[in-house]
Protein backbone atom coordinates (compact mmCIF):
# COMPACT_ATOMS: atom_id res chain seq x y z
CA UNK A 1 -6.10 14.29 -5.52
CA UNK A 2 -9.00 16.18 -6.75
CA UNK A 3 -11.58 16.53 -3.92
CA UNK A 4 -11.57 18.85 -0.49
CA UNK A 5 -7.73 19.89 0.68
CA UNK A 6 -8.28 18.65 3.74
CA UNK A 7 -8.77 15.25 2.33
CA UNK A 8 -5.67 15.37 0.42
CA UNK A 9 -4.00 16.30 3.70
CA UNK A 10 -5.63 13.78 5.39
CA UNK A 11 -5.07 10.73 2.55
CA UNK A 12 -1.60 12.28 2.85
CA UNK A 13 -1.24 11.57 6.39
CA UNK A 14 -2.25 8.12 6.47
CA UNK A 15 -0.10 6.66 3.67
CA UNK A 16 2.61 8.18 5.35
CA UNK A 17 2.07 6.52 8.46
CA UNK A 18 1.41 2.93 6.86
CA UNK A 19 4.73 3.62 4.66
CA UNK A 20 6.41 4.05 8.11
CA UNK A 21 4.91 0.98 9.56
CA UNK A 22 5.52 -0.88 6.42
CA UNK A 23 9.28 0.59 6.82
CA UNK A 24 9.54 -0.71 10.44
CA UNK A 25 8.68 -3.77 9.37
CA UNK A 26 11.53 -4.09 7.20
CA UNK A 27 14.21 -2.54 9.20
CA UNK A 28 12.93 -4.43 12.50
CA UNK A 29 13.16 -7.98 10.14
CA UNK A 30 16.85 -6.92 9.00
CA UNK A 31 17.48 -5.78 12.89
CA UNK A 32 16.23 -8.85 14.29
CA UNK A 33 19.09 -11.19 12.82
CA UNK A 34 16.59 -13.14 10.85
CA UNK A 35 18.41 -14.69 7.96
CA UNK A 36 16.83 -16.72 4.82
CA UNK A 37 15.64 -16.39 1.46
CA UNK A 38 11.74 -15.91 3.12
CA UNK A 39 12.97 -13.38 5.90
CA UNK A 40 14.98 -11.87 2.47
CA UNK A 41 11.80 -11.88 0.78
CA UNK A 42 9.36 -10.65 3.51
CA UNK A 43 11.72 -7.49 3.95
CA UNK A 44 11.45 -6.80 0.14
CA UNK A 45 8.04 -7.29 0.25
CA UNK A 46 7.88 -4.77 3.02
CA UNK A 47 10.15 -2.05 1.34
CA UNK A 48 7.97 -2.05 -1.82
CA UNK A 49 4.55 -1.34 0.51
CA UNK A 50 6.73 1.30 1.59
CA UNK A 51 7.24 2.59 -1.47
CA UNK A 52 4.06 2.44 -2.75
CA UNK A 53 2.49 4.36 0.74
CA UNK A 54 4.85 7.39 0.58
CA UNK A 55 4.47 7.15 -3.47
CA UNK A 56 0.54 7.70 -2.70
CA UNK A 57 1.24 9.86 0.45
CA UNK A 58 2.79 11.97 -2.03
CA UNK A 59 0.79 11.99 -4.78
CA UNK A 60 -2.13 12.62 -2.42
CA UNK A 61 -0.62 16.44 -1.58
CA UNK A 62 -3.04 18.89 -2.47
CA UNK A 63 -1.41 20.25 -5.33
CA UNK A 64 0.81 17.56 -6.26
CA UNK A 65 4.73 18.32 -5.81
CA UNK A 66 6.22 16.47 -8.49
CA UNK A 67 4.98 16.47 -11.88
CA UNK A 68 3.18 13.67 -13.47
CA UNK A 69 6.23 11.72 -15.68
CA UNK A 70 8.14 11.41 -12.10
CA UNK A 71 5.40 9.47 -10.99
CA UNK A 72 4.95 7.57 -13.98
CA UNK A 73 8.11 6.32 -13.61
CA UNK A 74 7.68 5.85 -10.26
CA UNK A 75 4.71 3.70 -10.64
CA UNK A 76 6.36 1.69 -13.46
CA UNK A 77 9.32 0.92 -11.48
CA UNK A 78 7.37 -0.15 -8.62
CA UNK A 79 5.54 -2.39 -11.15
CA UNK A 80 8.00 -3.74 -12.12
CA UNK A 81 9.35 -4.50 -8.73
CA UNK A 82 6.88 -6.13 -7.73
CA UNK A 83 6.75 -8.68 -10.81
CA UNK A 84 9.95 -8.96 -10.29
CA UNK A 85 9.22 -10.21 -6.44
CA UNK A 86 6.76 -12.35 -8.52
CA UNK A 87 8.64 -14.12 -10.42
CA UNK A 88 10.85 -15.19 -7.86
CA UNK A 89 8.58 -16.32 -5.92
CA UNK A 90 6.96 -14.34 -3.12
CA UNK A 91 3.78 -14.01 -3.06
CA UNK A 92 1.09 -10.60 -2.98
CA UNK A 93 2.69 -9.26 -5.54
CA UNK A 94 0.14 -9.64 -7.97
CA UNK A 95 -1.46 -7.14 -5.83
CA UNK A 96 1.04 -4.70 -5.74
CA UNK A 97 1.49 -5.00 -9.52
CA UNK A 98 -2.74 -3.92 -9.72
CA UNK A 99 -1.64 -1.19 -7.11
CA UNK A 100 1.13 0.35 -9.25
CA UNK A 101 -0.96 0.44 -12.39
CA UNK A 102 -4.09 1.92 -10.71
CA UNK A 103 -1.92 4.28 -9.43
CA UNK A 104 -0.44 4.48 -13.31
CA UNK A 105 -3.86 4.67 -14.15
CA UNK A 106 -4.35 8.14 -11.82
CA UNK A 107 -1.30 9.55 -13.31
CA UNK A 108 -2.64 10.07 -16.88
CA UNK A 109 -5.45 12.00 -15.70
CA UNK A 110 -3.33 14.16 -13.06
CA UNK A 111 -3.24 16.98 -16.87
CA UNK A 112 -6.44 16.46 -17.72
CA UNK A 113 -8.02 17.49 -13.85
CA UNK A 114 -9.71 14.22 -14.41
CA UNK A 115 -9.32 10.19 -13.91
CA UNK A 116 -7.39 9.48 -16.38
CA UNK A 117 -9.68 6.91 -18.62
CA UNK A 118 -12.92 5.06 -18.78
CA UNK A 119 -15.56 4.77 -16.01
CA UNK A 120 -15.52 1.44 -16.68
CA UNK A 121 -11.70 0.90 -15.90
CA UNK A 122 -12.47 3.22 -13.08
CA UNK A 123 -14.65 1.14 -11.30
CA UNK A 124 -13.53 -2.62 -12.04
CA UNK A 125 -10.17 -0.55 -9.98
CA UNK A 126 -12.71 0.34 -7.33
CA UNK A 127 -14.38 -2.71 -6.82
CA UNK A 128 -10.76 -4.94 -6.72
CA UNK A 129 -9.77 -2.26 -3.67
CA UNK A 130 -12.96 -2.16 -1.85
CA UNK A 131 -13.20 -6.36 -2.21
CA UNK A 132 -9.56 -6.44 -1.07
CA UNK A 133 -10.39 -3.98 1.94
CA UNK A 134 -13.08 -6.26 2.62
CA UNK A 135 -10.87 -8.96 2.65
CA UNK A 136 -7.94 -7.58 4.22
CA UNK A 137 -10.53 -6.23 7.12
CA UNK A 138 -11.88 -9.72 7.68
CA UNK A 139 -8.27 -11.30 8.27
CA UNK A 140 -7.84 -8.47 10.91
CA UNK A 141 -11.51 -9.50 12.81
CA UNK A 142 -10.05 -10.88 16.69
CA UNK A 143 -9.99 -15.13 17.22
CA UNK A 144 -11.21 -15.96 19.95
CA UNK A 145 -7.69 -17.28 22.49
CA UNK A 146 -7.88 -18.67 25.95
CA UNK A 147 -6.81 -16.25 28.23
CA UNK A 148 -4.20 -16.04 30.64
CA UNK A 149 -0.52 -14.34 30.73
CA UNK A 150 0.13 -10.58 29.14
CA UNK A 151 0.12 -9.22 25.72
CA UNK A 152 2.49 -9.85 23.05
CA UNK A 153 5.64 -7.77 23.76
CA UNK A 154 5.56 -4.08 21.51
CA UNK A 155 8.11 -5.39 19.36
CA UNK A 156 6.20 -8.54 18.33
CA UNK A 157 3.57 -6.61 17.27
CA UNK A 158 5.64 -5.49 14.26
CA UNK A 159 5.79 -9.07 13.23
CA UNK A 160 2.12 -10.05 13.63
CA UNK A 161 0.33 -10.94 10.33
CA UNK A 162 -2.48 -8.34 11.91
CA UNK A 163 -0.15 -5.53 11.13
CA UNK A 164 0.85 -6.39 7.41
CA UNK A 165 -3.09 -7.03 6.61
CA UNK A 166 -3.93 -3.41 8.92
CA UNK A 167 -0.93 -1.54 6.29
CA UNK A 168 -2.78 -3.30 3.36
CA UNK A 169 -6.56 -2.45 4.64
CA UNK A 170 -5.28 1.00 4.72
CA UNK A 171 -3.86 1.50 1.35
CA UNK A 172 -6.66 0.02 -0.15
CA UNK A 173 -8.82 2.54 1.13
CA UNK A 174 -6.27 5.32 0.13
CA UNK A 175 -7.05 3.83 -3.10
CA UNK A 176 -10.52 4.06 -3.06
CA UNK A 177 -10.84 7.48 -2.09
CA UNK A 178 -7.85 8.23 -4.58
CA UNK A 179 -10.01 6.27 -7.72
CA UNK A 180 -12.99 8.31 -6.45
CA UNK A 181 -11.13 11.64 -5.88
């Protein structure tokens, strides 16, 4: 990251805490007995957000800890992951495949104290992850439900759709300030 410390920290912070609700997510599907290829899937699924939240957490450390090839490999791992995923058919992973090359992308300038290539590449990656924010933030807006009776139970709200898209919204941004960093 190449703006303020404090924003580092901060960008830091919060992929750390989606990777851990992204990790939750996966342990509490593998806890809760559910069997299946989808349940399979949706716990994969949920392990590679992890991946790619702490991977940005730590890239995000003013400083950076590791040196650049670790995260390239990284990154291309966690591409091809996520084709992987793909190709067998679950789906998202087309975004996670953009993520780990945008994140590729950052890598080859981490040397150079810049972003790594053309403006142009630059922002096309900044307009797919503020559209998907968009997106992602729009799925999350509250439905109108007749009332009556409590809450969903605190482990239920683990398996809501509101908290995958919420874990998404937020590494989008990450993303964006990363790209813009």
């Amino acid at each position: 990251m190449h703006g303020p410390a404090l924003v580092g920290w901060l960008l830091a912070g919060v992929c750390a805490l989606a990777g851990a609700v992204c990790l939750a997510r996966a342990r509490r599907g593998a806890a809760d007995g559910t069997v299946g290829r989808a349940a399979r899937r949706a716990r994969e699924a949920a392990v590679a957000e992890t991946v790619m939240a702490w991977s940005m957490a730590l890239m995000s450390v003013p400083g950076a800890p590791l040196p650049g090839p670790f995260y390239a490999a990284l990154f291309a791992a966690s591409a091809l992951w996520a084709l992987s995923l793909r190709l067998r058919g679950m789906g998202h992973q087309l975004h996670h495949l953009t993520e780990a090359a945008a994140m590729g992308y950052l890598v080859l300038g981490m040397g150079t104290g810049h972003h790594g290539g053309p403006a142009v590449v630059t922002g096309g990656l900044l307009l797919y992850f503020a559209g998907y924010a968009v997106a992602a933030g729009v799925r999350l807006l509250p439905v109108p439900v007749a009332s009556g009776g409590p809450g969903p139970l605190p482990s239920a709200v683990l398996a809501s759709p509101g908290v995958t898209d919420a874990c998404r919204l937020t590494l989008a941004l990450a993303m964006c300030a990363m790209l813009l960093g």
